[in-house]
ModelCIF file with pLDDT and N, C-alpha, C, O atoms, coordinates in Angstrom:
data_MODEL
#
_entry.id   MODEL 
#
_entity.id                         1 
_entity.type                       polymer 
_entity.pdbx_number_of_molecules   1 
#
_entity_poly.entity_id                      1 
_entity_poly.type                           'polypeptide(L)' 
_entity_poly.nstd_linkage                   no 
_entity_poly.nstd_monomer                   no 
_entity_poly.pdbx_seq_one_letter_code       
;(UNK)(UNK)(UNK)(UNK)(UNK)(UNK)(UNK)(UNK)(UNK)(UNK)(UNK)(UNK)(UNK)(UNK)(UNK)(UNK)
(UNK)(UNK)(UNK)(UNK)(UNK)(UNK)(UNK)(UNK)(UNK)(UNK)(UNK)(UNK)(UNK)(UNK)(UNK)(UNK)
(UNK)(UNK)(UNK)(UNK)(UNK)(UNK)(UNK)(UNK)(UNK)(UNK)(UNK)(UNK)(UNK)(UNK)
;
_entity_poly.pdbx_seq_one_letter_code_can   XXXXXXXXXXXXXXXXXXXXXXXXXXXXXXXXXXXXXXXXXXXXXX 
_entity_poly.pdbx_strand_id                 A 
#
loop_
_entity_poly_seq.entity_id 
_entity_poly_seq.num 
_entity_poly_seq.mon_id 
_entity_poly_seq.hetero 
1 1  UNK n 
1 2  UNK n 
1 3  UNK n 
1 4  UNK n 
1 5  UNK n 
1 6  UNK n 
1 7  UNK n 
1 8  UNK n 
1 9  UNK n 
1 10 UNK n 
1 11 UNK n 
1 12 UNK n 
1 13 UNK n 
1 14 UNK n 
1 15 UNK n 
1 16 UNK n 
1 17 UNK n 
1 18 UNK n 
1 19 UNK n 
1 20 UNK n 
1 21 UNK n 
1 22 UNK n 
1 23 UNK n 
1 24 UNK n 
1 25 UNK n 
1 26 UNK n 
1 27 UNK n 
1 28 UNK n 
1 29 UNK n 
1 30 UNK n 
1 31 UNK n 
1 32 UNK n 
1 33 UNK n 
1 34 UNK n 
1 35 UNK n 
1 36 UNK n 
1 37 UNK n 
1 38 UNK n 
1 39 UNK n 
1 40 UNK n 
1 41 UNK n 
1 42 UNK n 
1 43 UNK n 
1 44 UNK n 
1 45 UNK n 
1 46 UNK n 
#
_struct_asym.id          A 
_struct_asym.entity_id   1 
#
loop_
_ma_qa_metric.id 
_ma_qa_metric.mode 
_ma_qa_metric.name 
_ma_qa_metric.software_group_id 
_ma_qa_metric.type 
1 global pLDDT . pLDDT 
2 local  pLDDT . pLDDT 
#
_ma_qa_metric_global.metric_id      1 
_ma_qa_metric_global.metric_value   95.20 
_ma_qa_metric_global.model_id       1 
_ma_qa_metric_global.ordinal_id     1 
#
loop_
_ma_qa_metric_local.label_asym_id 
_ma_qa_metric_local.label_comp_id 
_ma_qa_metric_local.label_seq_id 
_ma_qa_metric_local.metric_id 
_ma_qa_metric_local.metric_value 
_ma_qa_metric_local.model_id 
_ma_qa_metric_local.ordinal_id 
A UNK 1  2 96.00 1 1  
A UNK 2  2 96.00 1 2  
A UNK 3  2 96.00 1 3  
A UNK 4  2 96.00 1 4  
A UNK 5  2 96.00 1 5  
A UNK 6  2 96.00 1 6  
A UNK 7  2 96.00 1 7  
A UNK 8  2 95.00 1 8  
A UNK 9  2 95.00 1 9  
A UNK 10 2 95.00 1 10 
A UNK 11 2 96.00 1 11 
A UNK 12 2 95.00 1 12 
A UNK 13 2 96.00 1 13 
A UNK 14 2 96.00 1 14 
A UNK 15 2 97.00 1 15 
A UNK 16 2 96.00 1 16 
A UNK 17 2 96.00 1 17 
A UNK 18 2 97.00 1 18 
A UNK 19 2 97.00 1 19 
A UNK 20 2 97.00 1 20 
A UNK 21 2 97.00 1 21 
A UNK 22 2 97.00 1 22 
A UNK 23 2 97.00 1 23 
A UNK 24 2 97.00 1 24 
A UNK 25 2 97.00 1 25 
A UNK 26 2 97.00 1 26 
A UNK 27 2 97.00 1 27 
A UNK 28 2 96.00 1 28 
A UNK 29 2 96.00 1 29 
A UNK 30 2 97.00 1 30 
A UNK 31 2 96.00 1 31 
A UNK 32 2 94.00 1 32 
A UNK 33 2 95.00 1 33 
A UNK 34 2 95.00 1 34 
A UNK 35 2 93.00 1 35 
A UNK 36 2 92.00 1 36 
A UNK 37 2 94.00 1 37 
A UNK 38 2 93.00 1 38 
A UNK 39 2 90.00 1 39 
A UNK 40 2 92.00 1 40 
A UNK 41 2 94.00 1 41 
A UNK 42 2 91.00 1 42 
A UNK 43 2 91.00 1 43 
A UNK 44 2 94.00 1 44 
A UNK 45 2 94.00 1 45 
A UNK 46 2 93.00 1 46 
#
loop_
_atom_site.group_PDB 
_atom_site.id 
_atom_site.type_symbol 
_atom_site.label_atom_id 
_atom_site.label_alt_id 
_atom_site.label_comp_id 
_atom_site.label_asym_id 
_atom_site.label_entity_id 
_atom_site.label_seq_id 
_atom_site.pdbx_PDB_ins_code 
_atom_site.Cartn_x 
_atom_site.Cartn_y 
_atom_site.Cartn_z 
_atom_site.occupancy 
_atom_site.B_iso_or_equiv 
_atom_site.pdbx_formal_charge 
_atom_site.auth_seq_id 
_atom_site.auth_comp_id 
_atom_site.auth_asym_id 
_atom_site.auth_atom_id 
_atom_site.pdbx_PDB_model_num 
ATOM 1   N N  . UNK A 1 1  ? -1.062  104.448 71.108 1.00 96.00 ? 1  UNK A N  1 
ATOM 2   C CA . UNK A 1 1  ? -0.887  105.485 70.088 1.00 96.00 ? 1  UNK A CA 1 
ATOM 3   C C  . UNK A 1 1  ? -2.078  106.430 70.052 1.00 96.00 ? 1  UNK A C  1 
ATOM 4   O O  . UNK A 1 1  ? -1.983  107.652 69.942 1.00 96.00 ? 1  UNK A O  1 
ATOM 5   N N  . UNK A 1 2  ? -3.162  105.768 70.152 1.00 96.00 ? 2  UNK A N  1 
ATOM 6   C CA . UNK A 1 2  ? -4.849  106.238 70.007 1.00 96.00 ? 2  UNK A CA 1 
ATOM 7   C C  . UNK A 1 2  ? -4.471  107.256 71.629 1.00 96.00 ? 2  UNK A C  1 
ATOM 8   O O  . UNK A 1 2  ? -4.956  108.362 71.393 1.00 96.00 ? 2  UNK A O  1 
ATOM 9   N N  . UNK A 1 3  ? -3.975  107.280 72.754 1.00 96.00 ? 3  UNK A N  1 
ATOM 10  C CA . UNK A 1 3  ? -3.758  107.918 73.987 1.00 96.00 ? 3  UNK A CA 1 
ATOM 11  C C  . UNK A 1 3  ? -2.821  109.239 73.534 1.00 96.00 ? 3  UNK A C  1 
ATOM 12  O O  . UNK A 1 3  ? -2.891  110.411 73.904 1.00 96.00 ? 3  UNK A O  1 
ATOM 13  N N  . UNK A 1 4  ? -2.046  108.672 72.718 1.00 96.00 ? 4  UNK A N  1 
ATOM 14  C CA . UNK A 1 4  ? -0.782  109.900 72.647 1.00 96.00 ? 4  UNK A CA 1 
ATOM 15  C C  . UNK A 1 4  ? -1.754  110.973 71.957 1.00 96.00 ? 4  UNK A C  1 
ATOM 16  O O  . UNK A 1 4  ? -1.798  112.032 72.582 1.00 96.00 ? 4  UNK A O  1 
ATOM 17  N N  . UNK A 1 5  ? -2.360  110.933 71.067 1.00 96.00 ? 5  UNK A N  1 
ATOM 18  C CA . UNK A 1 5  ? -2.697  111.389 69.439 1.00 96.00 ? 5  UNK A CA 1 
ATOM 19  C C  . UNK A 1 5  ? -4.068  112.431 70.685 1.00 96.00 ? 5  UNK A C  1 
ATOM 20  O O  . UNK A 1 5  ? -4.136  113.649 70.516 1.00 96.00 ? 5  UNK A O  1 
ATOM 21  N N  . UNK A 1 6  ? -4.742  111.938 71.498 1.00 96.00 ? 6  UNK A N  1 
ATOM 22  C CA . UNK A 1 6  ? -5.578  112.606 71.913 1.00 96.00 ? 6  UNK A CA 1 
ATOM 23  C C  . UNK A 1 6  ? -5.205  113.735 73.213 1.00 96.00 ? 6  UNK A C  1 
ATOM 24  O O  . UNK A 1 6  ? -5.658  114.837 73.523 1.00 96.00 ? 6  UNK A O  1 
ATOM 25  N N  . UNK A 1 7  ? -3.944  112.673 73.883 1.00 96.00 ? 7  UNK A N  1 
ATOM 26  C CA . UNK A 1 7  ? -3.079  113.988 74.920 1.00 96.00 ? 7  UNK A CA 1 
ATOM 27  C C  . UNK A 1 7  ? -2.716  115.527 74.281 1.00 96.00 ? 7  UNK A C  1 
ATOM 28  O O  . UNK A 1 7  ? -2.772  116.560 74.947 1.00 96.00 ? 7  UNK A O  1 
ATOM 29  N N  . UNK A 1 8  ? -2.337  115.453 72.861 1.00 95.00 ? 8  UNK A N  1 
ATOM 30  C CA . UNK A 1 8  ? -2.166  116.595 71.913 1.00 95.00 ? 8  UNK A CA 1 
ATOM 31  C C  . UNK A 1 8  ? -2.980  116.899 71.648 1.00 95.00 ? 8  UNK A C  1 
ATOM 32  O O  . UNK A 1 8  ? -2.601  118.001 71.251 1.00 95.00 ? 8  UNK A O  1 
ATOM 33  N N  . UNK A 1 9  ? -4.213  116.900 71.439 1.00 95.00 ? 9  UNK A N  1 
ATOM 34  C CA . UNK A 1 9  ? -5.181  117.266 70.700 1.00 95.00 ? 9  UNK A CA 1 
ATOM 35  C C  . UNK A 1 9  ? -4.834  119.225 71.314 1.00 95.00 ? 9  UNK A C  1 
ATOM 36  O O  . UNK A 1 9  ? -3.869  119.511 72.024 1.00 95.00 ? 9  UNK A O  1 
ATOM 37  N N  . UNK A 1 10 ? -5.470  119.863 71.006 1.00 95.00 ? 10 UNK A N  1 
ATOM 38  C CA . UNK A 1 10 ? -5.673  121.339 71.207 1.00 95.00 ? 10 UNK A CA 1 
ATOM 39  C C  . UNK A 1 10 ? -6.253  121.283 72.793 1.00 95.00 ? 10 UNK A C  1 
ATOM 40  O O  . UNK A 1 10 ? -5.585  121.582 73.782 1.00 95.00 ? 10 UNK A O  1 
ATOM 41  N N  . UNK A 1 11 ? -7.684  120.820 72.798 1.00 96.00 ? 11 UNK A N  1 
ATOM 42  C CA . UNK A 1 11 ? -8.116  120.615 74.046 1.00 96.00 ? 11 UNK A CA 1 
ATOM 43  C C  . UNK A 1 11 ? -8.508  119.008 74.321 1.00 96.00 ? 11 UNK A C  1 
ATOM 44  O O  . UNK A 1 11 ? -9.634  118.567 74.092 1.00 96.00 ? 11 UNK A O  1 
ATOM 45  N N  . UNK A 1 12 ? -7.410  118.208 74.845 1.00 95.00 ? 12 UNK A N  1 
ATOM 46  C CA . UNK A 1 12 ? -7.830  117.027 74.890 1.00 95.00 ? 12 UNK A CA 1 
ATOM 47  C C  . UNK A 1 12 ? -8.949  116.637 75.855 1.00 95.00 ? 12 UNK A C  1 
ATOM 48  O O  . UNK A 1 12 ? -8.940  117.198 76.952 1.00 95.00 ? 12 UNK A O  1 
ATOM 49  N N  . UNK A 1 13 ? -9.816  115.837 75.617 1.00 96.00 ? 13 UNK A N  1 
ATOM 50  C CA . UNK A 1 13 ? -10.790 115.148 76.243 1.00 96.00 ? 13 UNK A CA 1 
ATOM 51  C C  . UNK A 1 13 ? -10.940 114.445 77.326 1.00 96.00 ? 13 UNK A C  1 
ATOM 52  O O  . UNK A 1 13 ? -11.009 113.227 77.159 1.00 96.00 ? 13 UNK A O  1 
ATOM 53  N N  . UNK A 1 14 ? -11.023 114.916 78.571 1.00 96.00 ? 14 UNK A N  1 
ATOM 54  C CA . UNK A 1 14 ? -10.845 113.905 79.336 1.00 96.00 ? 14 UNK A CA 1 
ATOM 55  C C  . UNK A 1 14 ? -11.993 112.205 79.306 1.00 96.00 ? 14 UNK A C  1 
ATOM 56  O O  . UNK A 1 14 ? -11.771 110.995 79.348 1.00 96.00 ? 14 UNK A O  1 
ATOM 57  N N  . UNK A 1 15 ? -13.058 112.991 79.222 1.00 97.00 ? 15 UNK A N  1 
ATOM 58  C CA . UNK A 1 15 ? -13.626 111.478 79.268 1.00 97.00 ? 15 UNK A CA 1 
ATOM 59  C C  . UNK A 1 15 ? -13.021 110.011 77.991 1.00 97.00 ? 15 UNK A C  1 
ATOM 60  O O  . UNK A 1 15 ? -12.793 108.808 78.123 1.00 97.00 ? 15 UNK A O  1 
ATOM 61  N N  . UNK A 1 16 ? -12.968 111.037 76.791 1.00 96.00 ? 16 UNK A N  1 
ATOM 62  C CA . UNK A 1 16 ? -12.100 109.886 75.665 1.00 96.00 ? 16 UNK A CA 1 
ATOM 63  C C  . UNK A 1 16 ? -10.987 108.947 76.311 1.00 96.00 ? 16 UNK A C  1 
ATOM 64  O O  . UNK A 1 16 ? -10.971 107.718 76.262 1.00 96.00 ? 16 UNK A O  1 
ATOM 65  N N  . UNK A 1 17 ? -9.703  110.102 77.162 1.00 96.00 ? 17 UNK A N  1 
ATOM 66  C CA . UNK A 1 17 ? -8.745  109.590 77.510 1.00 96.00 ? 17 UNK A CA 1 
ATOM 67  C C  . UNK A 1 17 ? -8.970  109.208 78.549 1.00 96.00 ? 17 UNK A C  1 
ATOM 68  O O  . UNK A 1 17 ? -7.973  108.682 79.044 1.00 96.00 ? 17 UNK A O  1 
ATOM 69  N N  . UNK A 1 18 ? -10.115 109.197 79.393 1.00 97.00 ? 18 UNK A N  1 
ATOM 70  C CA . UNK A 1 18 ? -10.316 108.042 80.420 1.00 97.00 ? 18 UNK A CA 1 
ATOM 71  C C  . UNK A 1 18 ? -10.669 106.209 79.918 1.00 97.00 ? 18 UNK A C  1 
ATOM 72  O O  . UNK A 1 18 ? -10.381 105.113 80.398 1.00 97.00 ? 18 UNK A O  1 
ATOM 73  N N  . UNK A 1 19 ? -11.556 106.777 78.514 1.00 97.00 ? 19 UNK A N  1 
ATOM 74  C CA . UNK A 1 19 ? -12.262 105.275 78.147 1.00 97.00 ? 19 UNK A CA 1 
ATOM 75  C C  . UNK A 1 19 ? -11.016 104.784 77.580 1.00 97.00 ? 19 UNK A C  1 
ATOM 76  O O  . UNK A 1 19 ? -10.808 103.574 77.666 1.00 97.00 ? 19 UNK A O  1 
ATOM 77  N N  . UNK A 1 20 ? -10.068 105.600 76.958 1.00 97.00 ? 20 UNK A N  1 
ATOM 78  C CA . UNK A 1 20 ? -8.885  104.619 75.945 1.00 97.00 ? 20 UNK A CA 1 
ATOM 79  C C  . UNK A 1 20 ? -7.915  103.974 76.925 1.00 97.00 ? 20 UNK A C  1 
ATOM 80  O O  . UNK A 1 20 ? -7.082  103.097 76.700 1.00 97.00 ? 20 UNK A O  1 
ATOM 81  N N  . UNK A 1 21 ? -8.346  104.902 78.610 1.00 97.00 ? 21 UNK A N  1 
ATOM 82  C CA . UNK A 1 21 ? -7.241  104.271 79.412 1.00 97.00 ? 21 UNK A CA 1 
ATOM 83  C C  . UNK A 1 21 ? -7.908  103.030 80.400 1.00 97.00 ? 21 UNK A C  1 
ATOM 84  O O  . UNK A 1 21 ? -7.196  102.257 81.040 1.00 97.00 ? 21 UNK A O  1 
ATOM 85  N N  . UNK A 1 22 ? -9.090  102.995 80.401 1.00 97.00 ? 22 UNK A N  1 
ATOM 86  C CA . UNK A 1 22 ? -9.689  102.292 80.915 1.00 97.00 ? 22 UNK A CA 1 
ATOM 87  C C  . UNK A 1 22 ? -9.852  100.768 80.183 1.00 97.00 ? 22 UNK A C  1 
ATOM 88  O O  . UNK A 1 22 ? -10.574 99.864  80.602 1.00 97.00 ? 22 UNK A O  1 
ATOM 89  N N  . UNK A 1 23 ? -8.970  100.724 78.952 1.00 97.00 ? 23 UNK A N  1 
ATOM 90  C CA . UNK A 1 23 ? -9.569  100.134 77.888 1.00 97.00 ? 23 UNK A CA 1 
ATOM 91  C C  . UNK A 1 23 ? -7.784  99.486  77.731 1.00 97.00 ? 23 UNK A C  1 
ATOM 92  O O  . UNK A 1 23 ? -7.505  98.374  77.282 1.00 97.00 ? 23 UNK A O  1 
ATOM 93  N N  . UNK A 1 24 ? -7.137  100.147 78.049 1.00 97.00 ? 24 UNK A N  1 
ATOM 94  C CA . UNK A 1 24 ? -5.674  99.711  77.738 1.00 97.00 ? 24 UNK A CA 1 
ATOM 95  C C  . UNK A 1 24 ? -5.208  99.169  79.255 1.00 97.00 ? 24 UNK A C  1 
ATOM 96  O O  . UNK A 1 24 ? -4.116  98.607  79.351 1.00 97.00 ? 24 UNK A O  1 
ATOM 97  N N  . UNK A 1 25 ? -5.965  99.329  80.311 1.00 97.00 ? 25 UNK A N  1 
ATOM 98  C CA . UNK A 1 25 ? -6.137  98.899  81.480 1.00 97.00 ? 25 UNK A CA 1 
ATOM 99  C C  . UNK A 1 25 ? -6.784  96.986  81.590 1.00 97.00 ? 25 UNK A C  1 
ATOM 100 O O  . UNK A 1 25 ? -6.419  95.907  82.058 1.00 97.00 ? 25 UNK A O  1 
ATOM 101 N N  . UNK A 1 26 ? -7.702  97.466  80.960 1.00 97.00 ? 26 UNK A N  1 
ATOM 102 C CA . UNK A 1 26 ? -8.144  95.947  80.739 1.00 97.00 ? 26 UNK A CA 1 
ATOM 103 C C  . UNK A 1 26 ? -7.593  94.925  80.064 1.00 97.00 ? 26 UNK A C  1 
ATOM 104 O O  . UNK A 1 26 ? -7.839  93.767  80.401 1.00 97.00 ? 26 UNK A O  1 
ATOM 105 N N  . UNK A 1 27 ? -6.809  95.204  79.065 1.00 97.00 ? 27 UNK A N  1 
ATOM 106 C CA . UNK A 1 27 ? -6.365  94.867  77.961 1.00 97.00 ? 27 UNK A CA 1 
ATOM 107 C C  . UNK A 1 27 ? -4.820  94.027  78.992 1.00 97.00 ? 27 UNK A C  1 
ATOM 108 O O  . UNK A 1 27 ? -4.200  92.986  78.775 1.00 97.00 ? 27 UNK A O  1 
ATOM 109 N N  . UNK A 1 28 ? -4.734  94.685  79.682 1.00 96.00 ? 28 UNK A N  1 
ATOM 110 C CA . UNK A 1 28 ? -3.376  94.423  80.435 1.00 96.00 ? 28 UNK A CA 1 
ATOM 111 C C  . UNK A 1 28 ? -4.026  93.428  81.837 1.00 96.00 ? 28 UNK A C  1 
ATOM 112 O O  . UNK A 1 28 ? -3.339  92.562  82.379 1.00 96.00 ? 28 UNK A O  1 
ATOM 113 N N  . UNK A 1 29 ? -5.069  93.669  82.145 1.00 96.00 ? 29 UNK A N  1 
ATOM 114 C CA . UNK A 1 29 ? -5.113  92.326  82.903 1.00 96.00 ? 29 UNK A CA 1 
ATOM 115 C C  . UNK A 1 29 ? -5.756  91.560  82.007 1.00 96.00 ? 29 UNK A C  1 
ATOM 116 O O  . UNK A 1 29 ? -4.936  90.751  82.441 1.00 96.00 ? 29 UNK A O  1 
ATOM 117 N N  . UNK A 1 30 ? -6.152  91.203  81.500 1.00 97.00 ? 30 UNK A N  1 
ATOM 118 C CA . UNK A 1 30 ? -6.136  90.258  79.972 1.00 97.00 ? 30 UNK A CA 1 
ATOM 119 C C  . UNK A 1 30 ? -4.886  89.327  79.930 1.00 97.00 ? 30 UNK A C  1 
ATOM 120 O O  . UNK A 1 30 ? -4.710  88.122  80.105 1.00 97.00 ? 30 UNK A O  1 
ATOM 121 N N  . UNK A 1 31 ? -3.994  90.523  79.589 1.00 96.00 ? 31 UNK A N  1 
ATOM 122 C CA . UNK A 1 31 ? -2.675  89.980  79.202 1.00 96.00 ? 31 UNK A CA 1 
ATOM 123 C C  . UNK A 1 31 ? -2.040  88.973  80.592 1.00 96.00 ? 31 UNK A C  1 
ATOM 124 O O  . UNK A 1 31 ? -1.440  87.902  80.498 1.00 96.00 ? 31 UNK A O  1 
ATOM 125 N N  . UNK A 1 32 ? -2.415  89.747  81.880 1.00 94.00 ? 32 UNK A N  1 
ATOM 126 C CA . UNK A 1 32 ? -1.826  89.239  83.054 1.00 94.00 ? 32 UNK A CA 1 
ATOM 127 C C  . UNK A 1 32 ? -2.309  87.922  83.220 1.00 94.00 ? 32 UNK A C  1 
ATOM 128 O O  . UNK A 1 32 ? -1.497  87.002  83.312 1.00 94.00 ? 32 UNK A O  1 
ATOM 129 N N  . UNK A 1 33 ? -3.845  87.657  83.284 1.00 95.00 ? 33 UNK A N  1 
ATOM 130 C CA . UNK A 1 33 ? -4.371  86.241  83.180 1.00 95.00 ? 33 UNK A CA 1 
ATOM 131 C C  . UNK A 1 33 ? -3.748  85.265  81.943 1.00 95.00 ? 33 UNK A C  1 
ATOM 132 O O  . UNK A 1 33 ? -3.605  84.050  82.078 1.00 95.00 ? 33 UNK A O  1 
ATOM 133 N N  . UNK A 1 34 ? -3.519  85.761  81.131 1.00 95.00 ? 34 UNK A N  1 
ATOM 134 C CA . UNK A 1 34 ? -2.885  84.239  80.474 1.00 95.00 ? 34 UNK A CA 1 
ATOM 135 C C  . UNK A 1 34 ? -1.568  84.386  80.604 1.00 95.00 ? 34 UNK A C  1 
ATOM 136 O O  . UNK A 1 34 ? -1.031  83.365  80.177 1.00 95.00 ? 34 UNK A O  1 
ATOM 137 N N  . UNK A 1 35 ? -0.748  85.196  81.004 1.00 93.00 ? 35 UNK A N  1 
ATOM 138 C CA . UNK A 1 35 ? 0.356   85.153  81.328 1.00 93.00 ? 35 UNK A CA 1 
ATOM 139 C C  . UNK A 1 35 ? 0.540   83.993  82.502 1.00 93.00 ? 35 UNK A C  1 
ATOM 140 O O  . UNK A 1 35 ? 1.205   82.962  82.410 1.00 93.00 ? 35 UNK A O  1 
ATOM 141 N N  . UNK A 1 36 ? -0.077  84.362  83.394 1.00 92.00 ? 36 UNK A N  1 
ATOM 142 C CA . UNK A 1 36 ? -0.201  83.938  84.525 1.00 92.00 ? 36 UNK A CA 1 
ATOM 143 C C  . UNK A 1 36 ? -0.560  81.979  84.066 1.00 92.00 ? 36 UNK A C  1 
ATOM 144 O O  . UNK A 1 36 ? 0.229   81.060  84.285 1.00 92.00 ? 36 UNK A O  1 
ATOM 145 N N  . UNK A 1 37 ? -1.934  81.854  83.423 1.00 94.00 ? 37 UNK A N  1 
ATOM 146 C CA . UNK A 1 37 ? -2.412  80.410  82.864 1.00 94.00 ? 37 UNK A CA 1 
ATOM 147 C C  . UNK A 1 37 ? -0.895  80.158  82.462 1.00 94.00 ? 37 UNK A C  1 
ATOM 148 O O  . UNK A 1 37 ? -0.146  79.530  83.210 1.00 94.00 ? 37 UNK A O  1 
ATOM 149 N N  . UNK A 1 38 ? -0.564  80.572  81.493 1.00 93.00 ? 38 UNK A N  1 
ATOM 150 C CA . UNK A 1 38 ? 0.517   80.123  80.499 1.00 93.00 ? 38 UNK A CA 1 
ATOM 151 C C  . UNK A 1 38 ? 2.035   79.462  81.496 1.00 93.00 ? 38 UNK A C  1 
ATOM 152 O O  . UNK A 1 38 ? 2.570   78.445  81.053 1.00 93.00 ? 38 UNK A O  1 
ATOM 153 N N  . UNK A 1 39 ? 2.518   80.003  82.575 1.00 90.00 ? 39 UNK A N  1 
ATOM 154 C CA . UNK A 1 39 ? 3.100   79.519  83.330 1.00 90.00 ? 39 UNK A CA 1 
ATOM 155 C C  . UNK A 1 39 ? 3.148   78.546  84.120 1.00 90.00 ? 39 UNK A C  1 
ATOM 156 O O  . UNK A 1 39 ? 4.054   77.753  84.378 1.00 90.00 ? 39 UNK A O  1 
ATOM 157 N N  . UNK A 1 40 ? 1.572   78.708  84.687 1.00 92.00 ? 40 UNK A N  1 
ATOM 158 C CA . UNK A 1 40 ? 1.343   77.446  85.398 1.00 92.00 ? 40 UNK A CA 1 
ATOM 159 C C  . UNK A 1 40 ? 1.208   75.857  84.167 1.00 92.00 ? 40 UNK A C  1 
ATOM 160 O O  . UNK A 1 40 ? 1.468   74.667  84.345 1.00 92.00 ? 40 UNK A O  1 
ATOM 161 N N  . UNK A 1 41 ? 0.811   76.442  83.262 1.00 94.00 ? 41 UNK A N  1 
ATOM 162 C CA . UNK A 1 41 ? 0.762   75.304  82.083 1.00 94.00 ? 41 UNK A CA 1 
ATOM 163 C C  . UNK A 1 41 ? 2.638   74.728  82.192 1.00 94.00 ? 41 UNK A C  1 
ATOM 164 O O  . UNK A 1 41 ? 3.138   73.681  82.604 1.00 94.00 ? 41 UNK A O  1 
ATOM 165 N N  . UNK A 1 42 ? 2.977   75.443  81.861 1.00 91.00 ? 42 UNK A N  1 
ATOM 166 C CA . UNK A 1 42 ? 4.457   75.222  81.914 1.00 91.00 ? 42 UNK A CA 1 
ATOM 167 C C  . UNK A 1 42 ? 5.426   74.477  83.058 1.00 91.00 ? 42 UNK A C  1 
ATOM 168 O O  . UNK A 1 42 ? 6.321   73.654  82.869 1.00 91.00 ? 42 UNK A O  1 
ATOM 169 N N  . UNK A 1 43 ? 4.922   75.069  84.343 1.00 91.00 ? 43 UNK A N  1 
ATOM 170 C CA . UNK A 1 43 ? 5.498   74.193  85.650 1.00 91.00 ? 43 UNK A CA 1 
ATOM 171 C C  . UNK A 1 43 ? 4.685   73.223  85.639 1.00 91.00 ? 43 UNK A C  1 
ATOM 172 O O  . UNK A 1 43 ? 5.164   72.472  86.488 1.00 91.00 ? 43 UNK A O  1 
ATOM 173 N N  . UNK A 1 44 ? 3.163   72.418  84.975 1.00 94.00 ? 44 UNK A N  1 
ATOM 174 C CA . UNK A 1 44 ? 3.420   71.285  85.072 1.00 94.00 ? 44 UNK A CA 1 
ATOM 175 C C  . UNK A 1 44 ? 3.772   70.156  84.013 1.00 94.00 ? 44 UNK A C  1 
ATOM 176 O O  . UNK A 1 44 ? 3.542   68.947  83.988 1.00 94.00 ? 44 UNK A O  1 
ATOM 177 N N  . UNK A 1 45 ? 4.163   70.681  83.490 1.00 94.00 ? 45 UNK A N  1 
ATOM 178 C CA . UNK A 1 45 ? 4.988   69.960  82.466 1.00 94.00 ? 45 UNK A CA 1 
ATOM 179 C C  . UNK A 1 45 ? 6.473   69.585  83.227 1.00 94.00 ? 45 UNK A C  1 
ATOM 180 O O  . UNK A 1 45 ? 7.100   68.661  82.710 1.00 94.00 ? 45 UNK A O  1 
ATOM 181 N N  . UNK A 1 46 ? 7.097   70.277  84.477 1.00 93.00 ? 46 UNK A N  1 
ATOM 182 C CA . UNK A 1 46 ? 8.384   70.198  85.066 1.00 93.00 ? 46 UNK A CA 1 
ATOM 183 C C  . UNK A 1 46 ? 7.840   68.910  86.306 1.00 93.00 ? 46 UNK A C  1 
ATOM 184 O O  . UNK A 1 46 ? 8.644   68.461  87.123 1.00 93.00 ? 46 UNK A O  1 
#
């Protein structure tokens, strides 16, 4: 939302919308590593 709100801005920022994307980037391999843990937790339980 914080990405959309600054793409509009009048003159948006590139360096801002690099750090918020650099930042929603991380956030997603974050997400990928326990995704990833969380499965293997799961196949050995099978």
């Amino acid at each position: 939302g914080d990405l959309r709100l600054l793409w509009l801005e009048k003159n948006p920022d590139q360096a801002k919308i690099a750090a918020v994307q650099k930042e929603i980037r991380s956030l997603r391999d974050r997400l990928e590593d326990k995704r990833t843990a969380h499965q293997i937790e799961v196949l050995k339980i099978l």
